[in-house]
PDB file of N, CA and C in Angstrom:
ATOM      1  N   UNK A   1       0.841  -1.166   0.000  1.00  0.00           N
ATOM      2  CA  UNK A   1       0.000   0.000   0.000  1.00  0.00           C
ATOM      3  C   UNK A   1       0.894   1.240   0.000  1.00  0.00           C
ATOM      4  N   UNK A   2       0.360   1.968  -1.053  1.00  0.00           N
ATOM      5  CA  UNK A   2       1.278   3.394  -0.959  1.00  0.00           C
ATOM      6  C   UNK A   2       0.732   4.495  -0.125  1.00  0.00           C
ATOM      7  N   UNK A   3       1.643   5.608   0.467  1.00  0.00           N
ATOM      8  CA  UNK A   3       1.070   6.412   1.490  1.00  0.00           C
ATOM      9  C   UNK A   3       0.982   7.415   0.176  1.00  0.00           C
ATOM     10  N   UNK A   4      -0.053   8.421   0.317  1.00  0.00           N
ATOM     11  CA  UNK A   4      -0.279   9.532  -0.846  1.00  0.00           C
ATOM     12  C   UNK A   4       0.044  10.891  -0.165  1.00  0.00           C
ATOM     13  N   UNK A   5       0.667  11.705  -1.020  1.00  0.00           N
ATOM     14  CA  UNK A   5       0.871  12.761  -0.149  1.00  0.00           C
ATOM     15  C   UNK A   5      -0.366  13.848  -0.801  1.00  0.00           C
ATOM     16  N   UNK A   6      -0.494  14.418   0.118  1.00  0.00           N
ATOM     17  CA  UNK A   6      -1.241  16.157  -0.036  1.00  0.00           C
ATOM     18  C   UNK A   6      -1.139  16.677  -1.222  1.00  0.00           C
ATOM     19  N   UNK A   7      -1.865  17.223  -2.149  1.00  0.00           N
ATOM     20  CA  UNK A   7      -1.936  17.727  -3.227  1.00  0.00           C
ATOM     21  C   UNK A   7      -0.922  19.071  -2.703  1.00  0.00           C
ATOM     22  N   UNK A   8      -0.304  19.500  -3.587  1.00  0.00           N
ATOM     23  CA  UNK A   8       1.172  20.864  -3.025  1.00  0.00           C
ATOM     24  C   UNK A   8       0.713  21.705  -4.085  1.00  0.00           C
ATOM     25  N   UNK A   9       0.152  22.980  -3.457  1.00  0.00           N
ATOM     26  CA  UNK A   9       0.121  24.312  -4.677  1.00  0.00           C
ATOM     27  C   UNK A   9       1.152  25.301  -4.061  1.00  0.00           C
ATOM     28  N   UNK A  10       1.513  25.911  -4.706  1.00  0.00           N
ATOM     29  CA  UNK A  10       2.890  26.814  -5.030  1.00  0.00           C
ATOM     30  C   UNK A  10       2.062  28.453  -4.881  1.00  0.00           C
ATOM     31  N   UNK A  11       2.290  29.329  -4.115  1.00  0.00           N
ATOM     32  CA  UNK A  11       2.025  29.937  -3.623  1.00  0.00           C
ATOM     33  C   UNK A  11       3.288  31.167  -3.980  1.00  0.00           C
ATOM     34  N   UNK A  12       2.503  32.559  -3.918  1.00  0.00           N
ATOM     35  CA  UNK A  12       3.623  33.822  -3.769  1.00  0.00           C
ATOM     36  C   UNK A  12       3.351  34.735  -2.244  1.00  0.00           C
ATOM     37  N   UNK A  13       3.923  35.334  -1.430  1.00  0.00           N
ATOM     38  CA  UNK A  13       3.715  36.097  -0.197  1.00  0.00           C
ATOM     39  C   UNK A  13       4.423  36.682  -0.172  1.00  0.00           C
ATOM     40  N   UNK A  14       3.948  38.203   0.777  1.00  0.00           N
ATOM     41  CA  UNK A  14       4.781  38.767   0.790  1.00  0.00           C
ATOM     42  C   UNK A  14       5.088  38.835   2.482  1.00  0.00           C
ATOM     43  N   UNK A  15       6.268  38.865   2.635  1.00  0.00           N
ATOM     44  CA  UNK A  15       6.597  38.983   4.563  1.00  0.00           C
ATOM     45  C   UNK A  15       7.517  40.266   5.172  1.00  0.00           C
ATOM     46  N   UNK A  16       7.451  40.727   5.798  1.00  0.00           N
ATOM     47  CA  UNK A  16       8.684  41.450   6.269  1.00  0.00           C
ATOM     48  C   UNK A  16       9.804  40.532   6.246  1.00  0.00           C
ATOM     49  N   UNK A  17      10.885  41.571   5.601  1.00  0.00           N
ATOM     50  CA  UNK A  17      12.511  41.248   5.815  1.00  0.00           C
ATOM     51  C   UNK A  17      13.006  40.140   7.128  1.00  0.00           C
ATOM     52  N   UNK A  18      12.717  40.869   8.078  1.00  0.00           N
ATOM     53  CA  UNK A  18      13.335  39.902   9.792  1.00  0.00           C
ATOM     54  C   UNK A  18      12.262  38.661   9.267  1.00  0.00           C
ATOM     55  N   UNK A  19      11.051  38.428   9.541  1.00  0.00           N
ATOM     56  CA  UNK A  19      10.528  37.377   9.544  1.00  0.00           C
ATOM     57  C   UNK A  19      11.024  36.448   8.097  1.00  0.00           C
ATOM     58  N   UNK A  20      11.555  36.738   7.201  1.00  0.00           N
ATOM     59  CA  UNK A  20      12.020  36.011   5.954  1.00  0.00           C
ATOM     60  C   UNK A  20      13.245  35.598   7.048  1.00  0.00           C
ATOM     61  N   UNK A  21      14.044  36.238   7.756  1.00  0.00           N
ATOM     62  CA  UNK A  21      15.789  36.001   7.388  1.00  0.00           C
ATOM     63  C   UNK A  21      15.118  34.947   8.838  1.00  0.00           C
ATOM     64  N   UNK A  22      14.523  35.411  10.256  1.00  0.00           N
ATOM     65  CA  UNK A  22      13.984  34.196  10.986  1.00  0.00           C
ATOM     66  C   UNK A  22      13.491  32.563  10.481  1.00  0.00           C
ATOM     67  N   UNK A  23      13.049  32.780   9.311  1.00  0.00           N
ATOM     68  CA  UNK A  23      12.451  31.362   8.780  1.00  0.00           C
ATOM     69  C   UNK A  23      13.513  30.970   8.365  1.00  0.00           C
ATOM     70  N   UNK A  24      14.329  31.822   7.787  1.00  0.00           N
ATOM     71  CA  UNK A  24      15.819  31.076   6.583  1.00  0.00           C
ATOM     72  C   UNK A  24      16.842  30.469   8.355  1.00  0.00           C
ATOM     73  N   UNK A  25      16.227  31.215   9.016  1.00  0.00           N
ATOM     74  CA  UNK A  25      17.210  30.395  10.071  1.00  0.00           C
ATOM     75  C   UNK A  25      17.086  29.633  10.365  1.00  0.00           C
ATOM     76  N   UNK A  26      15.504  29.232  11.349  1.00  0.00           N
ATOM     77  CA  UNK A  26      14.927  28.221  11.895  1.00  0.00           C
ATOM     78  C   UNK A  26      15.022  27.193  11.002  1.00  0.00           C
ATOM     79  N   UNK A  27      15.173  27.466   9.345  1.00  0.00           N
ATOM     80  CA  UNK A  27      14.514  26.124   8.568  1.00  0.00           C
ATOM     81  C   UNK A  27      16.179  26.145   8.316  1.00  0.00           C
ATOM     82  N   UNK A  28      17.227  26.337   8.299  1.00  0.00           N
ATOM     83  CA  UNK A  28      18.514  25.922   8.662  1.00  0.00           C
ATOM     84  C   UNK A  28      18.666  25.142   9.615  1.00  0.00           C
ATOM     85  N   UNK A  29      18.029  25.479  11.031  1.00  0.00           N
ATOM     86  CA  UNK A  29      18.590  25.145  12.328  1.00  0.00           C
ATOM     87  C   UNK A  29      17.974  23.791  12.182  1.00  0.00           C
ATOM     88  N   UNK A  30      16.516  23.480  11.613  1.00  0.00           N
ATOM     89  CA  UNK A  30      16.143  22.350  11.547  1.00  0.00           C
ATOM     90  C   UNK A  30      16.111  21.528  10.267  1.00  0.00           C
ATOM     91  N   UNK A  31      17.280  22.108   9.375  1.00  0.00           N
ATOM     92  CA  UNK A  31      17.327  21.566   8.153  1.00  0.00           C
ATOM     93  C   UNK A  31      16.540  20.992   7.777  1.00  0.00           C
ATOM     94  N   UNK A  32      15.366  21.551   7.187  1.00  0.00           N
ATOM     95  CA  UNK A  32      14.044  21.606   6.557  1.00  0.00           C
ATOM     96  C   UNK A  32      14.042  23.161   5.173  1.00  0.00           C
ATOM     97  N   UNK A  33      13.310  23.010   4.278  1.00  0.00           N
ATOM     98  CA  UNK A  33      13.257  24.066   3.475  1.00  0.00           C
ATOM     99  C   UNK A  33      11.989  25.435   4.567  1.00  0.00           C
ATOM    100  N   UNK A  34      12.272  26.186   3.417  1.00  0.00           N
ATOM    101  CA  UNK A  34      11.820  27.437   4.215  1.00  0.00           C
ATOM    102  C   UNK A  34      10.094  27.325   4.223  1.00  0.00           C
ATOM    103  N   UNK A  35       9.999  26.248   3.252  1.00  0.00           N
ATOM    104  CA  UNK A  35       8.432  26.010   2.462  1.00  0.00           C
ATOM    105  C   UNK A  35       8.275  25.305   3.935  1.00  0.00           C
ATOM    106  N   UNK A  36       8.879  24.156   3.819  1.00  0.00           N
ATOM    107  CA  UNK A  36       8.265  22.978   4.944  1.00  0.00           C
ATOM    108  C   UNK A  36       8.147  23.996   6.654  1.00  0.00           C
ATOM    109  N   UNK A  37       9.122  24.535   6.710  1.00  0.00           N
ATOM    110  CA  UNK A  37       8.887  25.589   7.902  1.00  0.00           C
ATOM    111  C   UNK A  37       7.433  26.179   8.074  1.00  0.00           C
ATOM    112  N   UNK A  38       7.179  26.540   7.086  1.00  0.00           N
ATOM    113  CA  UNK A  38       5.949  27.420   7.239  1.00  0.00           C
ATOM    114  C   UNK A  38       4.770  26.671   6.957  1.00  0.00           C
ATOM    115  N   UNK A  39       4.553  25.877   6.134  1.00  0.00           N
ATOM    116  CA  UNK A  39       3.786  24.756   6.260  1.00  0.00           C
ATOM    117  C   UNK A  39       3.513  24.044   7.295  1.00  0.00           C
ATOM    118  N   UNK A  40       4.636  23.692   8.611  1.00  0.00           N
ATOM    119  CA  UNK A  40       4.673  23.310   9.589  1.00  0.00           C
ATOM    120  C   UNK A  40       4.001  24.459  10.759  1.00  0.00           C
ATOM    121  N   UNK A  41       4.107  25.495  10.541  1.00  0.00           N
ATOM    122  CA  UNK A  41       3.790  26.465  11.337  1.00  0.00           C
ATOM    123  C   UNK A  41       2.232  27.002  11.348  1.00  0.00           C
ATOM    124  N   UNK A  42       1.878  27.050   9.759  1.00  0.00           N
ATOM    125  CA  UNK A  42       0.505  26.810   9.630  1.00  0.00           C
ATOM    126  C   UNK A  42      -0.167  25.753   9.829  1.00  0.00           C
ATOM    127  N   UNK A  43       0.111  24.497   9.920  1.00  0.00           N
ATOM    128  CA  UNK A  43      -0.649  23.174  10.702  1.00  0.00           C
ATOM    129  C   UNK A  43      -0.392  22.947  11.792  1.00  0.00           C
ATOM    130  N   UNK A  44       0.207  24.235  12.308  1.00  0.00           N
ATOM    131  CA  UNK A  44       0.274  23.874  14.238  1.00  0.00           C
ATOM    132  C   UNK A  44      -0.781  24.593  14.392  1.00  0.00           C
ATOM    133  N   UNK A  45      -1.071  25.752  14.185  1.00  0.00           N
ATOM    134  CA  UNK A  45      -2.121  27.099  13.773  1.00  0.00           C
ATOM    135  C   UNK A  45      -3.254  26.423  13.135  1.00  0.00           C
ATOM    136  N   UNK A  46      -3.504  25.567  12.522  1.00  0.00           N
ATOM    137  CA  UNK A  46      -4.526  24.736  12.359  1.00  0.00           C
ATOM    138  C   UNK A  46      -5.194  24.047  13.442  1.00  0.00           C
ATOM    139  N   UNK A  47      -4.136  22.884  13.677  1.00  0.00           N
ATOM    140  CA  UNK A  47      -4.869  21.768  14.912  1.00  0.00           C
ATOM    141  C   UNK A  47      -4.888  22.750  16.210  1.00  0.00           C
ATOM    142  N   UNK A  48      -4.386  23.800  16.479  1.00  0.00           N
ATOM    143  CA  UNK A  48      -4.953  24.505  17.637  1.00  0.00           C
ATOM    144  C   UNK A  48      -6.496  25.244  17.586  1.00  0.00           C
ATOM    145  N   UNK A  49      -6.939  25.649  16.284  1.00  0.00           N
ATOM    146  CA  UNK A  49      -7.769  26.302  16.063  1.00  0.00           C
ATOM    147  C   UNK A  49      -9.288  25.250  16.178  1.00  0.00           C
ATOM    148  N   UNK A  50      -8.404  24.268  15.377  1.00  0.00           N
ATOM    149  CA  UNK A  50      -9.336  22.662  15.486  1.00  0.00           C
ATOM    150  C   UNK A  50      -9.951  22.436  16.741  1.00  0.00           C
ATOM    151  N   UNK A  51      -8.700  22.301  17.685  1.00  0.00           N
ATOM    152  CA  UNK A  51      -9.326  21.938  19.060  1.00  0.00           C
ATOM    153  C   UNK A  51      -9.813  22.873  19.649  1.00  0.00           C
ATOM    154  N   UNK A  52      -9.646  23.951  19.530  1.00  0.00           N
ATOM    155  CA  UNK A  52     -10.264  25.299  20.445  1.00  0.00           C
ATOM    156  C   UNK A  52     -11.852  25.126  19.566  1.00  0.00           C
ATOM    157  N   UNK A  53     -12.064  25.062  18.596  1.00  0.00           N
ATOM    158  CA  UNK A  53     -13.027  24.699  17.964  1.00  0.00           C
ATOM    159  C   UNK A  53     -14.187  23.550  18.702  1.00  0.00           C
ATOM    160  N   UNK A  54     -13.253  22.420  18.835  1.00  0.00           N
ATOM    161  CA  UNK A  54     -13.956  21.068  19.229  1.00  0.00           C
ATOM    162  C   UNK A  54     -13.681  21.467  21.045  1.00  0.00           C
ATOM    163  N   UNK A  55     -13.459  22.268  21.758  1.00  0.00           N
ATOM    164  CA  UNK A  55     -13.713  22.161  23.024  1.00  0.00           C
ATOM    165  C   UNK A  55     -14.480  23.322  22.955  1.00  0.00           C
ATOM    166  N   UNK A  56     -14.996  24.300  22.262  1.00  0.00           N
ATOM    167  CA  UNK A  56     -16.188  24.878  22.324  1.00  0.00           C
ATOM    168  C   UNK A  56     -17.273  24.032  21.725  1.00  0.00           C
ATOM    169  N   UNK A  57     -16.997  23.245  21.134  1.00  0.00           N
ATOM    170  CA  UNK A  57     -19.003  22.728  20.630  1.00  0.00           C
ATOM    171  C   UNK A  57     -18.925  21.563  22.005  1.00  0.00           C
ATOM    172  N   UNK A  58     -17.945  21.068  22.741  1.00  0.00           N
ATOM    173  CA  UNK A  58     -18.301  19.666  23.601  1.00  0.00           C
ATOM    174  C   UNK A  58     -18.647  21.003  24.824  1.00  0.00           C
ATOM    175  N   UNK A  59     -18.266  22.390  25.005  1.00  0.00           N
ATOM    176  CA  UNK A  59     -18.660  23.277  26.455  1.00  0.00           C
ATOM    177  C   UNK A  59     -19.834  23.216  26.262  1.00  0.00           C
ATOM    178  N   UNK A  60     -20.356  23.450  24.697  1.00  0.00           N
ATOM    179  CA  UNK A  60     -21.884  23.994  24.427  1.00  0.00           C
ATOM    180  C   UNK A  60     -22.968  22.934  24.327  1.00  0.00           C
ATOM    181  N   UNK A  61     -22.702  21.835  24.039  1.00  0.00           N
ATOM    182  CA  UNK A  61     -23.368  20.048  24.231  1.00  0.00           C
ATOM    183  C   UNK A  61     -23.228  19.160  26.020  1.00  0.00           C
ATOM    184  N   UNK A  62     -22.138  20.356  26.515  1.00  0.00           N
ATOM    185  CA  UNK A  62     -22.298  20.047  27.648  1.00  0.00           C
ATOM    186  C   UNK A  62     -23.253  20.268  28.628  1.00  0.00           C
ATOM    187  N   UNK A  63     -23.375  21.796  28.288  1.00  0.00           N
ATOM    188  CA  UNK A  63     -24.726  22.231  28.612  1.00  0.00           C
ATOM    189  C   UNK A  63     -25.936  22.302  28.439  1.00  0.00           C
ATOM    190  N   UNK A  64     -25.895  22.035  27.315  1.00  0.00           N
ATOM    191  CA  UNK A  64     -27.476  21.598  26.625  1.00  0.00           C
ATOM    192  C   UNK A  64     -27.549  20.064  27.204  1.00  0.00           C
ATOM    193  N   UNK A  65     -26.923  19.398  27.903  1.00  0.00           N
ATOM    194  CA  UNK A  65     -27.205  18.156  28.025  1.00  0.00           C
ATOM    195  C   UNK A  65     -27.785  17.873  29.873  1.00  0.00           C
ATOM    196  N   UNK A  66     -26.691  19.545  30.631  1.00  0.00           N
ATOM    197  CA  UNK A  66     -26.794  19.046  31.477  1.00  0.00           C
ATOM    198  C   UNK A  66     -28.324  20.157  31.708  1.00  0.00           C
ATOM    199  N   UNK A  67     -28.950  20.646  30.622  1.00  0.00           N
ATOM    200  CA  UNK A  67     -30.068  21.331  31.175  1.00  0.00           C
ATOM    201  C   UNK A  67     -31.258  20.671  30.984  1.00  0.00           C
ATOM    202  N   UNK A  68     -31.087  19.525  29.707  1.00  0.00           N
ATOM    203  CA  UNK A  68     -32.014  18.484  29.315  1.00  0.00           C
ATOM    204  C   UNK A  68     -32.020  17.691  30.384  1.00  0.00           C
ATOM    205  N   UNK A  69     -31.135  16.984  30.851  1.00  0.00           N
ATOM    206  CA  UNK A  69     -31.186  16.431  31.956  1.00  0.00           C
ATOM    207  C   UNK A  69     -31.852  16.836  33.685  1.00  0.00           C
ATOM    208  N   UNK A  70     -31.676  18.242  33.866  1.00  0.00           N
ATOM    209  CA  UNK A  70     -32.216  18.700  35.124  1.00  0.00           C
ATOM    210  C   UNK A  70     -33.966  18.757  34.609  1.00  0.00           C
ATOM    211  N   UNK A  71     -34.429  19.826  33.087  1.00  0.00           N
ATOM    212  CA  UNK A  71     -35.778  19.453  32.741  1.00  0.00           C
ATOM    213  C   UNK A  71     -36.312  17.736  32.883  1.00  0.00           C
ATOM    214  N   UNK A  72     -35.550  16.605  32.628  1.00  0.00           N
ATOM    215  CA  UNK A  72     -36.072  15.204  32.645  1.00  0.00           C
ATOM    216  C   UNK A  72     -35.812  15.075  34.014  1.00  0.00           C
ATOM    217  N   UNK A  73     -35.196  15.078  35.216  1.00  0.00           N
ATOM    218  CA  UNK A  73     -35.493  14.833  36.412  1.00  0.00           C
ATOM    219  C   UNK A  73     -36.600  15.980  37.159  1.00  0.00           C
ATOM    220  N   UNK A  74     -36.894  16.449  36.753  1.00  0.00           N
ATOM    221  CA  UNK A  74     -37.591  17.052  37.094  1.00  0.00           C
ATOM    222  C   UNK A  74     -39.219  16.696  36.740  1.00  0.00           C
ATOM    223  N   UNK A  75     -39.145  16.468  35.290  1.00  0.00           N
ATOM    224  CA  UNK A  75     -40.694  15.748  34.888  1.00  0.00           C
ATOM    225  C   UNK A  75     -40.866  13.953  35.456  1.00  0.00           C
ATOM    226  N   UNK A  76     -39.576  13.350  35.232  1.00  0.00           N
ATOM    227  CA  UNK A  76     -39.671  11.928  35.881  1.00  0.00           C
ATOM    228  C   UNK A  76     -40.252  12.050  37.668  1.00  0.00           C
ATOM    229  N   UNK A  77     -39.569  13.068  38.369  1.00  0.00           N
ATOM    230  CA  UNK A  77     -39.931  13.611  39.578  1.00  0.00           C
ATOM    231  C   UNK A  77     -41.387  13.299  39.913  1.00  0.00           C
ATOM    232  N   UNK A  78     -41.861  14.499  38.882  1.00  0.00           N
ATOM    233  CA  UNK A  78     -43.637  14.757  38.737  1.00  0.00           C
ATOM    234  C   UNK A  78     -43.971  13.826  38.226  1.00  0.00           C
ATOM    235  N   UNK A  79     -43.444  12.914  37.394  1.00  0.00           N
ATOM    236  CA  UNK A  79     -44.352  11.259  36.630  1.00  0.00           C
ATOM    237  C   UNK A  79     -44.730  10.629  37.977  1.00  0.00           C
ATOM    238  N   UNK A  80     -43.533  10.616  38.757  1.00  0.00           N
ATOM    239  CA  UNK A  80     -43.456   9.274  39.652  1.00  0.00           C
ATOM    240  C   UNK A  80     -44.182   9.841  41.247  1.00  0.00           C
ATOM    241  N   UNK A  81     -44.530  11.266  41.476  1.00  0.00           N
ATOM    242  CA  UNK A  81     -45.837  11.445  42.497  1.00  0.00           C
ATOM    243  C   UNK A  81     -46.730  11.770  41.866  1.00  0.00           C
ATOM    244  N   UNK A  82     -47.869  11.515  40.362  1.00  0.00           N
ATOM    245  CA  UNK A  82     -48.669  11.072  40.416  1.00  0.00           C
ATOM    246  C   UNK A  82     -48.889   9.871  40.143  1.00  0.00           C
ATOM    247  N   UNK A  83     -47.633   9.311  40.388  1.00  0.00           N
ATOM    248  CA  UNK A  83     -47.998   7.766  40.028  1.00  0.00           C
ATOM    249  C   UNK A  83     -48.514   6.649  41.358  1.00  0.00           C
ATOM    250  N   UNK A  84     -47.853   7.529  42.293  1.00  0.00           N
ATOM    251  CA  UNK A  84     -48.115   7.040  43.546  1.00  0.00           C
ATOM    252  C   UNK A  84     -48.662   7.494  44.336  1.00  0.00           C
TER     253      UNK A  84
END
């Protein structure tokens, strides 16, 4: 089985000077190209956004669950004294 890589489009930007000669360093220091640097930097900036994402919809399902839940003990409450 072959692993497939990511479709790669080629891109132009423009950056400030320091932040160009910072990337030409870092992607030295970690002998990586200047592309893979920033590629790497934008999919950290991704999966953070991801999860800040996915721990706001589980805060907001948290609560809708725990308010469904206090409304159903509350009617099971009232089922079960006129039941008895």
């Amino acid at each position: 089985m072959s692993v497939k890589t990511p479709p790669i489009r080629k891109i132009t930007i423009s950056l400030p000077a320091g932040l160009v000669d910072f990337a030409d360093r870092e992607a030295a220091r970690l002998n990586i190209s200047r592309s893979h640097l920033i590629a790497r930097a934008l999919s950290e900036i991704k999966v953070e956004e991801e999860e800040r994402l996915a721990a706001e919809g589980y805060r907001f399902y948290a609560q809708e669950s725990s308010e469904f839940a206090e409304a159903s003990a509350r009617a099971v409450a009232e089922a079960l004294e006129h039941a008895g």
